[in-house]
N, C-alpha and C. Protein backbone atom coordinates (compact mmCIF):
# COMPACT_ATOMS: atom_id res chain seq x y z
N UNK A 1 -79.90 -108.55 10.77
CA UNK A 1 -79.19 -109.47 11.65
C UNK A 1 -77.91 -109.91 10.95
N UNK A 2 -76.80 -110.22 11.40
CA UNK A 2 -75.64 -110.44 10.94
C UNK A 2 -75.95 -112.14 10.86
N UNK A 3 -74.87 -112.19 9.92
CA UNK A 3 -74.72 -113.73 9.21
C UNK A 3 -73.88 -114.61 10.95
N UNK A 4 -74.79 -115.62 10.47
CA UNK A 4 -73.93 -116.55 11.66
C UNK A 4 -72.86 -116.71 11.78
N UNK A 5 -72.20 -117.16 12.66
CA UNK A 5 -70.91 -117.32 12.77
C UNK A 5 -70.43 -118.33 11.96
N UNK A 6 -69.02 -118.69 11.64
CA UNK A 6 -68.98 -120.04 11.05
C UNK A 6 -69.06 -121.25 12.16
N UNK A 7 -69.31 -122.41 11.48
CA UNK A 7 -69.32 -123.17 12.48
C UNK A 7 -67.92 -123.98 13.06
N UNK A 8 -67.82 -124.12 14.35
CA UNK A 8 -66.01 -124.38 14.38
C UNK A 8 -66.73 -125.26 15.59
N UNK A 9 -66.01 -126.74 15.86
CA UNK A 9 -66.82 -127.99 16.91
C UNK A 9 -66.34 -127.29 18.08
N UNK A 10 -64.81 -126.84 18.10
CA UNK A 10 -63.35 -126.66 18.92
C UNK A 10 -64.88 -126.06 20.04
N UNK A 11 -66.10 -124.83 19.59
CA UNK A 11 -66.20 -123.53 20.14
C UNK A 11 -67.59 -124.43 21.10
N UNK A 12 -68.14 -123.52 22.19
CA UNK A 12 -69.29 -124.01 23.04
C UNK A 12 -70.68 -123.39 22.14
N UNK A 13 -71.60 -124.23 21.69
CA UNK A 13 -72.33 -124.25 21.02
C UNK A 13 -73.91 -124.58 22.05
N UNK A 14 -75.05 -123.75 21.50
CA UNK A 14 -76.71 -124.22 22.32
C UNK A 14 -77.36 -124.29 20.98
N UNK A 15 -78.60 -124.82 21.40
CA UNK A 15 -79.56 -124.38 20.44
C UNK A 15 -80.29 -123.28 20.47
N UNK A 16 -80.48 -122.41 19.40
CA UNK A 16 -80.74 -120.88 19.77
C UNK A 16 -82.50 -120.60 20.64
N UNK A 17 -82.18 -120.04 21.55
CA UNK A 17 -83.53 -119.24 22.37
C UNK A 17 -84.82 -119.30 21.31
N UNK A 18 -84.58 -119.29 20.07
CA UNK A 18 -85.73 -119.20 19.73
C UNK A 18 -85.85 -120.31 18.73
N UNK A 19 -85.85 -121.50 19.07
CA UNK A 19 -85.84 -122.30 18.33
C UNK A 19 -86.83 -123.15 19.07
N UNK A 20 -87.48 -123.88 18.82
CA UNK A 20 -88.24 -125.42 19.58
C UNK A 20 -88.27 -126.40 18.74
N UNK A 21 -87.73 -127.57 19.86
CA UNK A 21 -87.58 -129.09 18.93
C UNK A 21 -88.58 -130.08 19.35
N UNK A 22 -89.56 -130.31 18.26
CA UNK A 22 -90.70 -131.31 18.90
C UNK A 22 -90.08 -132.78 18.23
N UNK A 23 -90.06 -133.51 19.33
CA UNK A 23 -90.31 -135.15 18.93
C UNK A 23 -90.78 -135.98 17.75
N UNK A 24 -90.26 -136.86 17.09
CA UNK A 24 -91.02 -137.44 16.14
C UNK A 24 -90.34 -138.53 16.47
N UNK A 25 -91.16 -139.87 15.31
CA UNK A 25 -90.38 -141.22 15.52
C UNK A 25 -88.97 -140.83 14.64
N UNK A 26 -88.86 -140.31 13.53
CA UNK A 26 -87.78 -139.99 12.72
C UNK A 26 -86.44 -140.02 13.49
N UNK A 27 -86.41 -138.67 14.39
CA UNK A 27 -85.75 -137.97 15.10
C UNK A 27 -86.46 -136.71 15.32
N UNK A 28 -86.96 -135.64 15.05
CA UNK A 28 -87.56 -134.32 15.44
C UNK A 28 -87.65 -133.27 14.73
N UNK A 29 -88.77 -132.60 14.79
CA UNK A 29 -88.92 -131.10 13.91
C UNK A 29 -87.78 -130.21 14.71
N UNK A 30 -87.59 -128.91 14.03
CA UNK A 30 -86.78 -128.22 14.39
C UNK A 30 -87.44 -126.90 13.92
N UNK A 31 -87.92 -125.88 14.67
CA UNK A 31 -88.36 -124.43 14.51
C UNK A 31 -87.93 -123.49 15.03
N UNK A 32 -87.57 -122.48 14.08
CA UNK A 32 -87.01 -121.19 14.77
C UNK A 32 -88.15 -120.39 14.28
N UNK A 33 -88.60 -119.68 15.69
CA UNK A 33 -89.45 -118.87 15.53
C UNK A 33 -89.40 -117.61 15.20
N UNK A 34 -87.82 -116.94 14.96
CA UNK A 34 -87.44 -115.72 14.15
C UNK A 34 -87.53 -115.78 12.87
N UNK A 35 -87.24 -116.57 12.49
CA UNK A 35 -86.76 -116.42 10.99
C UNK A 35 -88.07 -117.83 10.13
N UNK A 36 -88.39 -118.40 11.00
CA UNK A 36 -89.77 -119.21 10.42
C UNK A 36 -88.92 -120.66 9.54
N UNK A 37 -88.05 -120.31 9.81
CA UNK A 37 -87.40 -121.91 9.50
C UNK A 37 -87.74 -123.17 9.69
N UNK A 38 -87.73 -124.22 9.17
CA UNK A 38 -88.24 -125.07 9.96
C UNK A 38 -87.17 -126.53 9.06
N UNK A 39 -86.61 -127.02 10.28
CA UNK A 39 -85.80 -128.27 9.72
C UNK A 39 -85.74 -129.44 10.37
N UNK A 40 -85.59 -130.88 9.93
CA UNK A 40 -85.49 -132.04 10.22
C UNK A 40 -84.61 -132.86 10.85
N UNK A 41 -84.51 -133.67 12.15
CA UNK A 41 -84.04 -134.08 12.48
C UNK A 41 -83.76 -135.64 12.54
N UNK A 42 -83.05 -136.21 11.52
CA UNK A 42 -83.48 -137.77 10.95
C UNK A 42 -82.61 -138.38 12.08
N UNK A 43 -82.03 -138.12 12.98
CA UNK A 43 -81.80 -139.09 13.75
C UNK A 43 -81.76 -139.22 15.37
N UNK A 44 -82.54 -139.93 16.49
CA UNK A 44 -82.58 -140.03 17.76
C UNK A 44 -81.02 -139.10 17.85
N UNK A 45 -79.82 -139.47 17.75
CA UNK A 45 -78.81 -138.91 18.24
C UNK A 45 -78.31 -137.80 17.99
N UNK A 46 -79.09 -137.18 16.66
CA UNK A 46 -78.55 -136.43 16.73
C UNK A 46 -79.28 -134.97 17.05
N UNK A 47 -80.36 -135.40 17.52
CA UNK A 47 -81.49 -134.87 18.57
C UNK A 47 -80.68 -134.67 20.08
N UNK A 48 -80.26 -135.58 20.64
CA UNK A 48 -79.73 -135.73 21.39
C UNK A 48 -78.42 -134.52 21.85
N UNK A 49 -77.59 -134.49 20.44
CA UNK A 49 -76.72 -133.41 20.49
C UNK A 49 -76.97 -132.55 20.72
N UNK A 50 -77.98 -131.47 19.60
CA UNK A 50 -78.65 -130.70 19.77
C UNK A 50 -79.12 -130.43 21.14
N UNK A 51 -79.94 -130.84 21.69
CA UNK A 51 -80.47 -131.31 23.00
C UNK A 51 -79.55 -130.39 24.33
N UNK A 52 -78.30 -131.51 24.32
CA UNK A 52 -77.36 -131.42 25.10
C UNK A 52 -75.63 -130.06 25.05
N UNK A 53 -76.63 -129.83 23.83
CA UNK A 53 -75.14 -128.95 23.24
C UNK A 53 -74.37 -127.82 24.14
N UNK A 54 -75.68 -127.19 24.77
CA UNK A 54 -75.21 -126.37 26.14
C UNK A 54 -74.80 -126.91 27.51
N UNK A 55 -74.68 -128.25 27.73
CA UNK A 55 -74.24 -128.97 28.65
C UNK A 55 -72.68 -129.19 28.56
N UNK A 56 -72.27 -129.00 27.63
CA UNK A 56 -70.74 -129.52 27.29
C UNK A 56 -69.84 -127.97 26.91
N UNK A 57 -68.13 -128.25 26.78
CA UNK A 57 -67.62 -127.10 26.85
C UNK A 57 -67.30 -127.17 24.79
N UNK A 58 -67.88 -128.48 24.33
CA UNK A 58 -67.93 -127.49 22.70
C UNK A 58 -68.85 -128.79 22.42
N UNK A 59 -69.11 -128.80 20.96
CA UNK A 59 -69.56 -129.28 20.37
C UNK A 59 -68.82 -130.76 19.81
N UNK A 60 -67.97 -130.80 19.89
CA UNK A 60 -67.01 -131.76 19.65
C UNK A 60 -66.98 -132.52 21.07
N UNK A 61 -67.11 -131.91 22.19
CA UNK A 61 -67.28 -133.15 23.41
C UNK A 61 -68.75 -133.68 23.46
N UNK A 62 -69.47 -132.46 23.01
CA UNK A 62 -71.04 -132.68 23.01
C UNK A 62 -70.79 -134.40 22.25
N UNK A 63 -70.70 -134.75 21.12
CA UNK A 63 -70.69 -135.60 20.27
C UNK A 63 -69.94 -136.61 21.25
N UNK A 64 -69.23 -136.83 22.05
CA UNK A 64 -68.43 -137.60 22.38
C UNK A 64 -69.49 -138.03 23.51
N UNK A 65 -70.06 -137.15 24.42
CA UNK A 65 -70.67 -136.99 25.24
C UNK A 65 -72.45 -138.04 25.22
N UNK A 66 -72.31 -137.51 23.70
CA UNK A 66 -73.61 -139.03 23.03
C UNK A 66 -73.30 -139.97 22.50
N UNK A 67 -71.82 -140.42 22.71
CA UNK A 67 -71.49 -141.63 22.37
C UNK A 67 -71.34 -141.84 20.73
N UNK A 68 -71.42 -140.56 20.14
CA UNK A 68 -71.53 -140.43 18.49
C UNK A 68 -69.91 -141.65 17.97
N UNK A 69 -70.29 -142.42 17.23
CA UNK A 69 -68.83 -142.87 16.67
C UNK A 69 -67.94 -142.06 16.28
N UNK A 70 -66.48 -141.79 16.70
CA UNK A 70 -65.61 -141.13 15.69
C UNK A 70 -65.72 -141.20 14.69
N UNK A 71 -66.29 -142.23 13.74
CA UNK A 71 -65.76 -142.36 12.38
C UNK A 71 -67.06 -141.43 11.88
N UNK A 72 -68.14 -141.88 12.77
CA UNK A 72 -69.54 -140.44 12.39
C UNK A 72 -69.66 -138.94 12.67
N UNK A 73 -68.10 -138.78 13.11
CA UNK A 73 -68.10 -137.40 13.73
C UNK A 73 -67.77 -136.41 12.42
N UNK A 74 -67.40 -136.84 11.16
CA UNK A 74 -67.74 -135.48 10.34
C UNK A 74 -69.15 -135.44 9.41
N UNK A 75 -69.91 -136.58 9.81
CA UNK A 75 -71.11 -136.27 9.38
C UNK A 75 -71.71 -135.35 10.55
N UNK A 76 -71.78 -135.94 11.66
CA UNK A 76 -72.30 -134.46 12.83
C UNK A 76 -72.14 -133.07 12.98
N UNK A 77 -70.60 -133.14 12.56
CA UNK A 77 -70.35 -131.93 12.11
C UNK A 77 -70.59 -130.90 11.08
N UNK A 78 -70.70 -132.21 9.91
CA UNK A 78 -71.80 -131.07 9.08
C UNK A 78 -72.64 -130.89 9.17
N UNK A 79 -73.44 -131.35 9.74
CA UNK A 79 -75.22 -131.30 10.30
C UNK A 79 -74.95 -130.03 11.21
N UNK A 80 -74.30 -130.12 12.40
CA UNK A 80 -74.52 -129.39 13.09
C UNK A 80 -73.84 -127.54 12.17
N UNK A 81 -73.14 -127.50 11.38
CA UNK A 81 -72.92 -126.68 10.70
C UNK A 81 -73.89 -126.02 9.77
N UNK A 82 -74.62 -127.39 9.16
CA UNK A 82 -76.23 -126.46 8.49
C UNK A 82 -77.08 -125.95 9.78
N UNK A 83 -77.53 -126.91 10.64
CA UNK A 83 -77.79 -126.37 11.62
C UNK A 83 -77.35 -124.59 12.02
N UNK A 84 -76.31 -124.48 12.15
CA UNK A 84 -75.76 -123.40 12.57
C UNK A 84 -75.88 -121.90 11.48
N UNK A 85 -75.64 -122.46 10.03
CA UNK A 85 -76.09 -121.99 9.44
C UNK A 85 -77.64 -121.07 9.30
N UNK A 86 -78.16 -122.04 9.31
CA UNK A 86 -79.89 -121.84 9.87
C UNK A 86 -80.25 -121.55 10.83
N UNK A 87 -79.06 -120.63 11.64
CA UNK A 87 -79.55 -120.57 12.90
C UNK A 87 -80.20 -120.83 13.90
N UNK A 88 -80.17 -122.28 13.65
CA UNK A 88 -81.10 -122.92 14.61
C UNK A 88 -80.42 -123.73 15.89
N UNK A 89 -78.83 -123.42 16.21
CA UNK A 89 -78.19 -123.30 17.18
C UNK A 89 -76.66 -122.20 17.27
N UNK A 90 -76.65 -121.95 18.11
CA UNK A 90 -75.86 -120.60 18.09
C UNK A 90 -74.97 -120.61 19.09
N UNK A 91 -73.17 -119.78 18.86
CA UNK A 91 -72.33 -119.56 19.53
C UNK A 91 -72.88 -119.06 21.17
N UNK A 92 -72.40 -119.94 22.04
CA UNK A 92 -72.46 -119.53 23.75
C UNK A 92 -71.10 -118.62 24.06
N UNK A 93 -71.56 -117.87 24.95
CA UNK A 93 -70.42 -117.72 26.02
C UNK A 93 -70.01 -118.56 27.00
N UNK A 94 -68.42 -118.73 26.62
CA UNK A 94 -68.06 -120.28 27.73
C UNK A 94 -67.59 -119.55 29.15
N UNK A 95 -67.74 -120.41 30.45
CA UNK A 95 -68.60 -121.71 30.02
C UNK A 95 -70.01 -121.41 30.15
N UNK A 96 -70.68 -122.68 30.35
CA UNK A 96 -72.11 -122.87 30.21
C UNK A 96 -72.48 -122.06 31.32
């Protein structure tokens, strides 16, 4: 399988087909069932992103879209970049 893409907010972003996000009080597990990954989601919102990421035309409105603070928007962004990393959300074809 080829290396993920890099992560860029500008681009329309989902969470990948083979991933499932179960609920916790934390914020939520995170599993990809290809690759057996499995990662943490420490916060309600940013569950939320995730969540919603295929609803919006990038990732950067996604965030706007949950009300994320600007001043918290390059912590989201790196999250959502390990995320992406870990393939546990992946480049869409725009639009949705």
């Amino acid at each position: 399988m080829p290396d993920p893409a890099p992560f860029d907010p500008s681009l329309p972003w989902r969470r990948a087909r083979s991933v499932a996000l179960r609920p916790e009080p934390f914020g939520a597990l995170v599993y990809h069932f290809g690759n057996r990954k499995l990662s943490f989601l420490k916060s309600p919102t940013l569950v939320s992103v995730v969540e919603t990421l295929a609803d919006h035309p990038s990732a950067e409105a996604t965030l706007v879209a949950c009300g994320v603070p600007e001043a918290q928007h390059p912590a989201y962004v790196k999250a959502l970049a390990d995320l992406a990393r870990s393939q546990m959300i992946e480049l869409r074809e725009s639009p949705a």
